[in-house]
N, C-alpha and C. Protein backbone atom coordinates (compact mmCIF):
# COMPACT_ATOMS: atom_id res chain seq x y z
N UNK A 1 -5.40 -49.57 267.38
CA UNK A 1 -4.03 -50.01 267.58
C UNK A 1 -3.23 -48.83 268.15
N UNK A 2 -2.56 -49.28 269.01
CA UNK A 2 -1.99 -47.88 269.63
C UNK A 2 -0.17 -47.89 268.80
N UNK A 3 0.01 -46.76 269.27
CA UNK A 3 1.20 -46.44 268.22
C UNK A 3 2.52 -46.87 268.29
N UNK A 4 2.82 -47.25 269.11
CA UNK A 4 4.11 -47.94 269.32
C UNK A 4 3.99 -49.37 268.68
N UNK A 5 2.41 -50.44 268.51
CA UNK A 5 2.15 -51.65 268.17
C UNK A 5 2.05 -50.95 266.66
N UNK A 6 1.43 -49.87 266.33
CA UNK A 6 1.33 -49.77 264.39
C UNK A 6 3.08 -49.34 263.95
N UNK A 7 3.91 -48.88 264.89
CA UNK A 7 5.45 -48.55 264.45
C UNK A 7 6.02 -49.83 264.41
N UNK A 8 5.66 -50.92 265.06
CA UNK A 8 6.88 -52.37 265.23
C UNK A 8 6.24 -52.70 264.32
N UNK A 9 5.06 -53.01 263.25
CA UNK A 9 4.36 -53.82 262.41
C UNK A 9 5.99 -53.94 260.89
N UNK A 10 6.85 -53.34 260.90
CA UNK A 10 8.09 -53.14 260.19
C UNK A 10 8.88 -54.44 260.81
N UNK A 11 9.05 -54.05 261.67
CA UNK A 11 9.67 -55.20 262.58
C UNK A 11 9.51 -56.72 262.88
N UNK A 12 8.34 -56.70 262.71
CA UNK A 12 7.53 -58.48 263.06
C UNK A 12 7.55 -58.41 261.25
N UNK A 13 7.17 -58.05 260.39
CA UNK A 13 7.10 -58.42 258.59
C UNK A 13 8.61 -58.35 258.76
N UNK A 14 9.23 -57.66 258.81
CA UNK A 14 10.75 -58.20 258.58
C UNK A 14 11.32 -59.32 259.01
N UNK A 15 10.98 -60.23 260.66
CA UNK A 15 11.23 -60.74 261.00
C UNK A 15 10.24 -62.37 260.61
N UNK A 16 9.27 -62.27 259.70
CA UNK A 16 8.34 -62.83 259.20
C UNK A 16 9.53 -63.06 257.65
N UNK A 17 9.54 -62.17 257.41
CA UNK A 17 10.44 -62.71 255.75
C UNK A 17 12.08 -63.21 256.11
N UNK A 18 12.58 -63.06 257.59
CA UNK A 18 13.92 -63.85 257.49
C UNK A 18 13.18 -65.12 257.52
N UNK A 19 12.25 -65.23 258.87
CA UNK A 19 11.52 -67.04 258.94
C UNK A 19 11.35 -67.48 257.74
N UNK A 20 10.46 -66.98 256.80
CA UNK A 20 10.57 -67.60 255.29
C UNK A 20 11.64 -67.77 254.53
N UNK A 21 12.88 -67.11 254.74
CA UNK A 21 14.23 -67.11 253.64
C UNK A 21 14.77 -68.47 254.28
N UNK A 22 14.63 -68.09 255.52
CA UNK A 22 15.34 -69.86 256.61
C UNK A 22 14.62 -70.92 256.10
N UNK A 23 13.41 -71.07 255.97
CA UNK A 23 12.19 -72.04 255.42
C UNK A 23 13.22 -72.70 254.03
N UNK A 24 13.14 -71.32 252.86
CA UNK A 24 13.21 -71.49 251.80
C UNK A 24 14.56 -71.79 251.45
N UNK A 25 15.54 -71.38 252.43
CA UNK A 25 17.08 -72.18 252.30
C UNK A 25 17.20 -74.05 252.61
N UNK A 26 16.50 -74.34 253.84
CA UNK A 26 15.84 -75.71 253.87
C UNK A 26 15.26 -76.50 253.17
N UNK A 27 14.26 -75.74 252.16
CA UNK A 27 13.78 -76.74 251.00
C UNK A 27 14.66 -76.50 249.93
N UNK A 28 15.92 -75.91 249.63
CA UNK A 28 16.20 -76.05 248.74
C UNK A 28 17.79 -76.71 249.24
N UNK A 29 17.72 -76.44 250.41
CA UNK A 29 18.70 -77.76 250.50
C UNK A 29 18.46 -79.09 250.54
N UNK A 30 17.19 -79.84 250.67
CA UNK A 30 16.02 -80.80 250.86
C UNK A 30 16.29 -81.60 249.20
N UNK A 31 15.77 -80.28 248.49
CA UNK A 31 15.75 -80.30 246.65
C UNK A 31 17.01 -80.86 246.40
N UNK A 32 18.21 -80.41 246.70
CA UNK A 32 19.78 -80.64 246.07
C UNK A 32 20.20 -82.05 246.56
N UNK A 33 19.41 -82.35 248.08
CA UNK A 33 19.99 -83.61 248.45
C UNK A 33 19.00 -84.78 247.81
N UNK A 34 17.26 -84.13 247.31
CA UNK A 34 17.20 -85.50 246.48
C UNK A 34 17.96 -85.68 245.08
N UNK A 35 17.85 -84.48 244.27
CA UNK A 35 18.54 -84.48 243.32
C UNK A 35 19.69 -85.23 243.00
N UNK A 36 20.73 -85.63 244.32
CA UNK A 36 22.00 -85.84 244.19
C UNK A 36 22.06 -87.06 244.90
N UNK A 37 20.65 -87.74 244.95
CA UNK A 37 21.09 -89.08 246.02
C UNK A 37 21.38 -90.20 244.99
N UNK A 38 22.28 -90.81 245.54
CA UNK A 38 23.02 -91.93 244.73
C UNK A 38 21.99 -92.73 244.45
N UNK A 39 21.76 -93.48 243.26
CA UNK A 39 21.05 -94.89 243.16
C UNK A 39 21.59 -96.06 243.91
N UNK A 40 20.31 -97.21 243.29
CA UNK A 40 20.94 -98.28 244.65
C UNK A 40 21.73 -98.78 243.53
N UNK A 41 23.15 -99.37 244.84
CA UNK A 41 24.03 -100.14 244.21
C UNK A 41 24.13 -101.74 243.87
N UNK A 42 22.68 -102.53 244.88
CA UNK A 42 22.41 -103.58 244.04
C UNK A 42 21.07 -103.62 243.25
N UNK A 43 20.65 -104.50 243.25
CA UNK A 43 19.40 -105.22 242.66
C UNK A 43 18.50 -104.11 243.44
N UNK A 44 17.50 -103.51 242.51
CA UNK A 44 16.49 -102.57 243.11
C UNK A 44 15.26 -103.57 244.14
N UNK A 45 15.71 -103.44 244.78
CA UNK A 45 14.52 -103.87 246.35
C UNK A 45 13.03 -103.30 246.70
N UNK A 46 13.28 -102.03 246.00
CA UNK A 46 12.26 -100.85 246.66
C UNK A 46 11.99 -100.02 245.23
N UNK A 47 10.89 -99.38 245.04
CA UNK A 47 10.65 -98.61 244.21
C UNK A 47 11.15 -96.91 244.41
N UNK A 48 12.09 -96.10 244.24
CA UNK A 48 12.03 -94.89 244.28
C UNK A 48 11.00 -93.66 244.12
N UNK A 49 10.96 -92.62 244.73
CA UNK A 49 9.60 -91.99 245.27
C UNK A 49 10.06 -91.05 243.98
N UNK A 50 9.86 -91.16 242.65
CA UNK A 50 10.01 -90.01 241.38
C UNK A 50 9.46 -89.00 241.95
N UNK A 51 8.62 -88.45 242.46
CA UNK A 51 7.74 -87.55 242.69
C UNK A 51 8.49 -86.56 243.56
N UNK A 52 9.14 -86.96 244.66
CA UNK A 52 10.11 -86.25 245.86
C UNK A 52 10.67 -84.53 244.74
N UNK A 53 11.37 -85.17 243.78
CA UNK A 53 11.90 -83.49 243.13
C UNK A 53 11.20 -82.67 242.54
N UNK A 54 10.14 -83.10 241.94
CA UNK A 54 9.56 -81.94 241.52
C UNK A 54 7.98 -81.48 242.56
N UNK A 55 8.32 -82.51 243.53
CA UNK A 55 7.56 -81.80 244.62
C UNK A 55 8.06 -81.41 245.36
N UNK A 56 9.35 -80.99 245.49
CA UNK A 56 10.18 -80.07 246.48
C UNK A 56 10.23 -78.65 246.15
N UNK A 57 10.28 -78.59 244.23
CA UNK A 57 10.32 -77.94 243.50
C UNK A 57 8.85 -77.12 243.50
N UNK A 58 7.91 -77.54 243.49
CA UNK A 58 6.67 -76.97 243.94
C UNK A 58 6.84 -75.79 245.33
N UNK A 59 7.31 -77.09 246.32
CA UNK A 59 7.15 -76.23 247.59
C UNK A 59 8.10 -75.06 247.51
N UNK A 60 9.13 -75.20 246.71
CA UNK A 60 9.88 -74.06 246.79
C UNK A 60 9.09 -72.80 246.11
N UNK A 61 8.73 -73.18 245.13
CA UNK A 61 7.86 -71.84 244.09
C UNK A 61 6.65 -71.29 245.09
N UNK A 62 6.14 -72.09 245.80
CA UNK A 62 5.35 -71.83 246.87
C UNK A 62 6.23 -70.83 247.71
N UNK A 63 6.78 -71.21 248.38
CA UNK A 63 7.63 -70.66 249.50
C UNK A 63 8.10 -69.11 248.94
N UNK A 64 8.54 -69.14 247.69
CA UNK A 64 9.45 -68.10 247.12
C UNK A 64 8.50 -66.97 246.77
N UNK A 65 7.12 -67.34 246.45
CA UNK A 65 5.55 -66.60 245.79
C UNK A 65 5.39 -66.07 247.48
N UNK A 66 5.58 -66.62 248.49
CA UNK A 66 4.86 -66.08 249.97
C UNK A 66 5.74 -65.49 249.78
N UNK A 67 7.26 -65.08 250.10
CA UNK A 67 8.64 -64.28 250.48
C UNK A 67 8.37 -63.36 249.71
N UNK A 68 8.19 -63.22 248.40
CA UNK A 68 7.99 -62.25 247.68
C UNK A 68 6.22 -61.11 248.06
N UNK A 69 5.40 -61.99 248.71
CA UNK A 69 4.45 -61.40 249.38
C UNK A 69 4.61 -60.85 250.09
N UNK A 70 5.80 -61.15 251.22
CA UNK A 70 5.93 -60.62 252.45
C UNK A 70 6.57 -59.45 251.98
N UNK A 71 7.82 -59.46 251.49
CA UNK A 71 8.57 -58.32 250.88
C UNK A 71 7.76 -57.37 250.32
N UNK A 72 6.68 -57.26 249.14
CA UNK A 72 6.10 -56.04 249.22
C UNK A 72 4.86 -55.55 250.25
N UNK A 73 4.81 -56.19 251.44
CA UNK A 73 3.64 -56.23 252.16
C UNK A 73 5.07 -54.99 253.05
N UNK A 74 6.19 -55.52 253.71
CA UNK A 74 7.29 -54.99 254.32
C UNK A 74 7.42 -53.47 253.57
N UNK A 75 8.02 -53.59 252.52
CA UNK A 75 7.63 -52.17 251.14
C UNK A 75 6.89 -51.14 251.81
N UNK A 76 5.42 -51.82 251.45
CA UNK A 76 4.34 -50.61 251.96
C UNK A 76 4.26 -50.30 253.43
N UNK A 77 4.69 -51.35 254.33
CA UNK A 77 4.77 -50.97 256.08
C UNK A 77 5.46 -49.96 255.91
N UNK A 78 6.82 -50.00 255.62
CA UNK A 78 7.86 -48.96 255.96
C UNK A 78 7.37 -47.65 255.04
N UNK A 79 6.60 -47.76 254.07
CA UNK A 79 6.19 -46.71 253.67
C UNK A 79 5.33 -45.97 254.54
N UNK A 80 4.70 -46.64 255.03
CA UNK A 80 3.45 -46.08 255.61
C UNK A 80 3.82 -45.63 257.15
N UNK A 81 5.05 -45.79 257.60
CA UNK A 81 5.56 -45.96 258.53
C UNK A 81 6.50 -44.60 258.48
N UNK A 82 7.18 -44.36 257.42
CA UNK A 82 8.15 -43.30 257.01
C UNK A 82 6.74 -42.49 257.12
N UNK A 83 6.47 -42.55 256.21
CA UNK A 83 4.99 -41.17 255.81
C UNK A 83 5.36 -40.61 257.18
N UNK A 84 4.62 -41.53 258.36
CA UNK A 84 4.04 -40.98 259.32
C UNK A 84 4.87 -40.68 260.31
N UNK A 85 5.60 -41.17 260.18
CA UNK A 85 7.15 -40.22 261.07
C UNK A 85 7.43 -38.57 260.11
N UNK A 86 7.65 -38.65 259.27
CA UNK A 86 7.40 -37.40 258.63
C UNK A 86 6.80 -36.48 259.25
N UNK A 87 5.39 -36.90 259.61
CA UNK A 87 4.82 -35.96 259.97
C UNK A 87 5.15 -35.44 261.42
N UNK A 88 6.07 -36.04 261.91
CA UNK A 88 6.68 -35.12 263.44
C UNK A 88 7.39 -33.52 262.91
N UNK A 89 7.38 -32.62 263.97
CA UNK A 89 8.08 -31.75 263.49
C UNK A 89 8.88 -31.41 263.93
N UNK A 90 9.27 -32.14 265.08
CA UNK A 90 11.04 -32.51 266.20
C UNK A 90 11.42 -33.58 265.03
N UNK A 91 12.78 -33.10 264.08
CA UNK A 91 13.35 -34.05 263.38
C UNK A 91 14.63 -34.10 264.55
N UNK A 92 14.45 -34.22 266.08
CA UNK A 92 15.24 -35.05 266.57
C UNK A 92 14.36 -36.22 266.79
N UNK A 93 13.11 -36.35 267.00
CA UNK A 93 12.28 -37.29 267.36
C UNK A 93 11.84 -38.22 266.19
N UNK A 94 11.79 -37.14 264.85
CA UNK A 94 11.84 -38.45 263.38
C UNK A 94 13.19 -39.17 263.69
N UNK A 95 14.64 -39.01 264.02
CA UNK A 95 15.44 -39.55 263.47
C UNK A 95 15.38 -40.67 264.85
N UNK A 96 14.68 -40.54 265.84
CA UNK A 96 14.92 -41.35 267.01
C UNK A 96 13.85 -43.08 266.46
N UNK A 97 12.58 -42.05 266.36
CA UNK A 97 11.39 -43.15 265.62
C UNK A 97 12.02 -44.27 264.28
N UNK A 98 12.88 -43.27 263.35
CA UNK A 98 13.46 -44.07 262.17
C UNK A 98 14.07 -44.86 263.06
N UNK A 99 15.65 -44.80 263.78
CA UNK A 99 16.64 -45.80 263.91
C UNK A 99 15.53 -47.02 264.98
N UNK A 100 14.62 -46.57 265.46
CA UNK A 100 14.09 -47.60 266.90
C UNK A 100 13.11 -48.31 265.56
N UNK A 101 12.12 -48.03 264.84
CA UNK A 101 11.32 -48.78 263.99
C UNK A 101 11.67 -49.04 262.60
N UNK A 102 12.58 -48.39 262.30
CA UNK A 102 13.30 -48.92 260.47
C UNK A 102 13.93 -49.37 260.50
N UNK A 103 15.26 -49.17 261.32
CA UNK A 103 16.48 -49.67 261.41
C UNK A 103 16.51 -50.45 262.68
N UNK A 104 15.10 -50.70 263.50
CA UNK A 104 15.50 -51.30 264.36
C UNK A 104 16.49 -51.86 265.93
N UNK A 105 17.39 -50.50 265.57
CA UNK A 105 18.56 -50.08 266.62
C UNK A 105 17.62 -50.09 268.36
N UNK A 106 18.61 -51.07 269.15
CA UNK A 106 18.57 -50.94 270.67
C UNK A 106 18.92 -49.49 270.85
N UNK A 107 18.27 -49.40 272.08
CA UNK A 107 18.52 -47.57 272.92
C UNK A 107 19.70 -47.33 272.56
N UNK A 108 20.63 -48.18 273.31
CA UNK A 108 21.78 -48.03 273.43
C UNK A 108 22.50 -47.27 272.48
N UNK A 109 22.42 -48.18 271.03
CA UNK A 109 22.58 -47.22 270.35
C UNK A 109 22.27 -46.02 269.58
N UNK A 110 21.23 -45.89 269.56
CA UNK A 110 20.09 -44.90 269.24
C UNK A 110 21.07 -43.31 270.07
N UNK A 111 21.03 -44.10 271.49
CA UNK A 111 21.64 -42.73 272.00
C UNK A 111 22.65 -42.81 272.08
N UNK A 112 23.93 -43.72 271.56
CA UNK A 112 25.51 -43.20 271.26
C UNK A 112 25.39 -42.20 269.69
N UNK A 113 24.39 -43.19 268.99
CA UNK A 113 24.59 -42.33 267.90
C UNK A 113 24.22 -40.51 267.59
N UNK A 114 23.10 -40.07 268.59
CA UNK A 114 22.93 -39.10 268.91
C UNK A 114 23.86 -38.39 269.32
N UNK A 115 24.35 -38.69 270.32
CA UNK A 115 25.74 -38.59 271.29
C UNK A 115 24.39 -37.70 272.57
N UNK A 116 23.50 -38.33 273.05
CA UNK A 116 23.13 -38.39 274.03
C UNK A 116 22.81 -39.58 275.05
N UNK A 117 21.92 -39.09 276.05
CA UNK A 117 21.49 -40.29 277.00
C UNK A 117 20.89 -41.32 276.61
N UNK A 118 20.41 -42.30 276.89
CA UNK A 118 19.47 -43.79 276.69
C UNK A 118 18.18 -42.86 276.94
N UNK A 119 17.95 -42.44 278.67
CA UNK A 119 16.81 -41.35 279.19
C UNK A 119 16.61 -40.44 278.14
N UNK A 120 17.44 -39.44 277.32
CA UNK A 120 16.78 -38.63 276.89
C UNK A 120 16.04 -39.04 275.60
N UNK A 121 16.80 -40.29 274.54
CA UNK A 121 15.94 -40.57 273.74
C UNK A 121 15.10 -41.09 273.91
N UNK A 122 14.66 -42.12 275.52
CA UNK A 122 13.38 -42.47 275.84
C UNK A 122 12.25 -41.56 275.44
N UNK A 123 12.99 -40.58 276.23
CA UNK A 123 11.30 -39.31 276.40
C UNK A 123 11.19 -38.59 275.44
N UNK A 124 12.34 -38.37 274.65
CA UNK A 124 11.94 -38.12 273.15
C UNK A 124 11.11 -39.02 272.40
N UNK A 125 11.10 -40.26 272.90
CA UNK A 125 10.58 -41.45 271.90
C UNK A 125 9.30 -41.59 272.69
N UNK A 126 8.75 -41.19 273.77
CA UNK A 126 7.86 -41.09 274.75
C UNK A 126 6.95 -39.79 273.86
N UNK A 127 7.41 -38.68 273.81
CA UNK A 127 6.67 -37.47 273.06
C UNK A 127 6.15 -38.02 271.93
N UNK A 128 7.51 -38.77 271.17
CA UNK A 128 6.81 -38.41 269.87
C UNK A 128 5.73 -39.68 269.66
N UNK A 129 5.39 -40.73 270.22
CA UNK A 129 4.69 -41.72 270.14
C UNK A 129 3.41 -41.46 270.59
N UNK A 130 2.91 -40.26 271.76
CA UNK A 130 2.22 -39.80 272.04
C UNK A 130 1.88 -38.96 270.43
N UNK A 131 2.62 -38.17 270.03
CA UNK A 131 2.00 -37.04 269.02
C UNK A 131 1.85 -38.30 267.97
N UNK A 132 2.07 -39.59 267.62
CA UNK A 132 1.54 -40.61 266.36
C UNK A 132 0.22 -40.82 266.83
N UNK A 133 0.43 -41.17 268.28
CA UNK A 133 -0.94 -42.05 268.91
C UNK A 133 -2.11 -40.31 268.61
N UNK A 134 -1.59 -39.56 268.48
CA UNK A 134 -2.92 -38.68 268.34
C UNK A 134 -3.21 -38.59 266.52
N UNK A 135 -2.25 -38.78 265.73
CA UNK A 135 -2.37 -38.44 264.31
C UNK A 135 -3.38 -39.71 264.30
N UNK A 136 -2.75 -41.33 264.80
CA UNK A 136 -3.62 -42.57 264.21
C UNK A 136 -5.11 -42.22 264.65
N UNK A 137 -5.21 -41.64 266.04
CA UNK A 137 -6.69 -41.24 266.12
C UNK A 137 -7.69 -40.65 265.60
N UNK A 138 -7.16 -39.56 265.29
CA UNK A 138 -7.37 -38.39 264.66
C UNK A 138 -7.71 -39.27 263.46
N UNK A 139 -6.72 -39.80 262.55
CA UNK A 139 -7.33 -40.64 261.41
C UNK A 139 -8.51 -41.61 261.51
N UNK A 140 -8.02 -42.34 262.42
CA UNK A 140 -9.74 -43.18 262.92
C UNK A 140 -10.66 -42.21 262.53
N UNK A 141 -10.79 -41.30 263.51
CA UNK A 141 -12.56 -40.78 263.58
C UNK A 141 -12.69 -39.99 262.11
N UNK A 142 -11.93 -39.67 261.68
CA UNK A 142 -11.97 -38.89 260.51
C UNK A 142 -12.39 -40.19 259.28
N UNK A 143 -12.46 -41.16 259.69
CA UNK A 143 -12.15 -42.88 258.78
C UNK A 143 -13.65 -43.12 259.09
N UNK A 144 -14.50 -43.03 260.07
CA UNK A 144 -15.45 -43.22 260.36
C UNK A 144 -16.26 -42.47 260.19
């Protein structure tokens, strides 16, 4: 995996546990509207589906058991992710790697907040992705 694809792996799990919170706001708005549906107001015609709430109620405990998966799976990314920014020793280039893969920040701002160029934190972010892509290697063969 080259290093810029093992730095976004923060990014796609984060963006993996909003999809599930959206999921899990849906079934539990799903849950409240069977909960709250009126009975019939004449002569029962049709049999009611009993089963609908506490099988919504399922899917939610389901849903809520994955979110909570994803969240400490997210945990250890960014751990493993911090670690290895750490190990730069341009802490202008850790703080460029943090805001672009932790915090996620466009160039744009990356380099107002610096109070430099878009260009210069590129090639700062160009160096230091080169010096990860040699640590992840370096770990490979040392793994093998």
């Amino acid at each position: 995996m080259d290093a810029k694809t093992w730095l976004s792996r923060a990014k796609y799990t984060d963006q993996l546990i909003r999809n599930r919170l959206h999921q899990l706001e849906t079934l539990r708005a799903m849950a409240a509207m069977a909960s709250h549906a009126p009975g019939p107001a004449g002569p029962v015609t049709h049999s009611l589906n009993t089963d609908a709430l506490p099988n919504a109620v399922i899917r939610i405990q389901e849903a809520e058991e994955e979110l909570n998966k994803s969240i400490d799976e997210l945990v250890s990314v960014r751990e493993e992710i911090e670690s290895m920014i750490l190990r730069l020793p341009d802490v202008a280039q850790r703080v460029i790697l943090e805001k672009k893969y932790l915090c996620f920040m466009a160039w744009i701002d990356i380099a107002d907040d610096m109070g430099y160029s878009v260009r210069w934190a590129q090639m700062q972010h160009q160096q230091a992705l080169a010096q990860i892509q040699a640590i992840l290697e370096e770990s490979e063969e040392s793994s093998v």
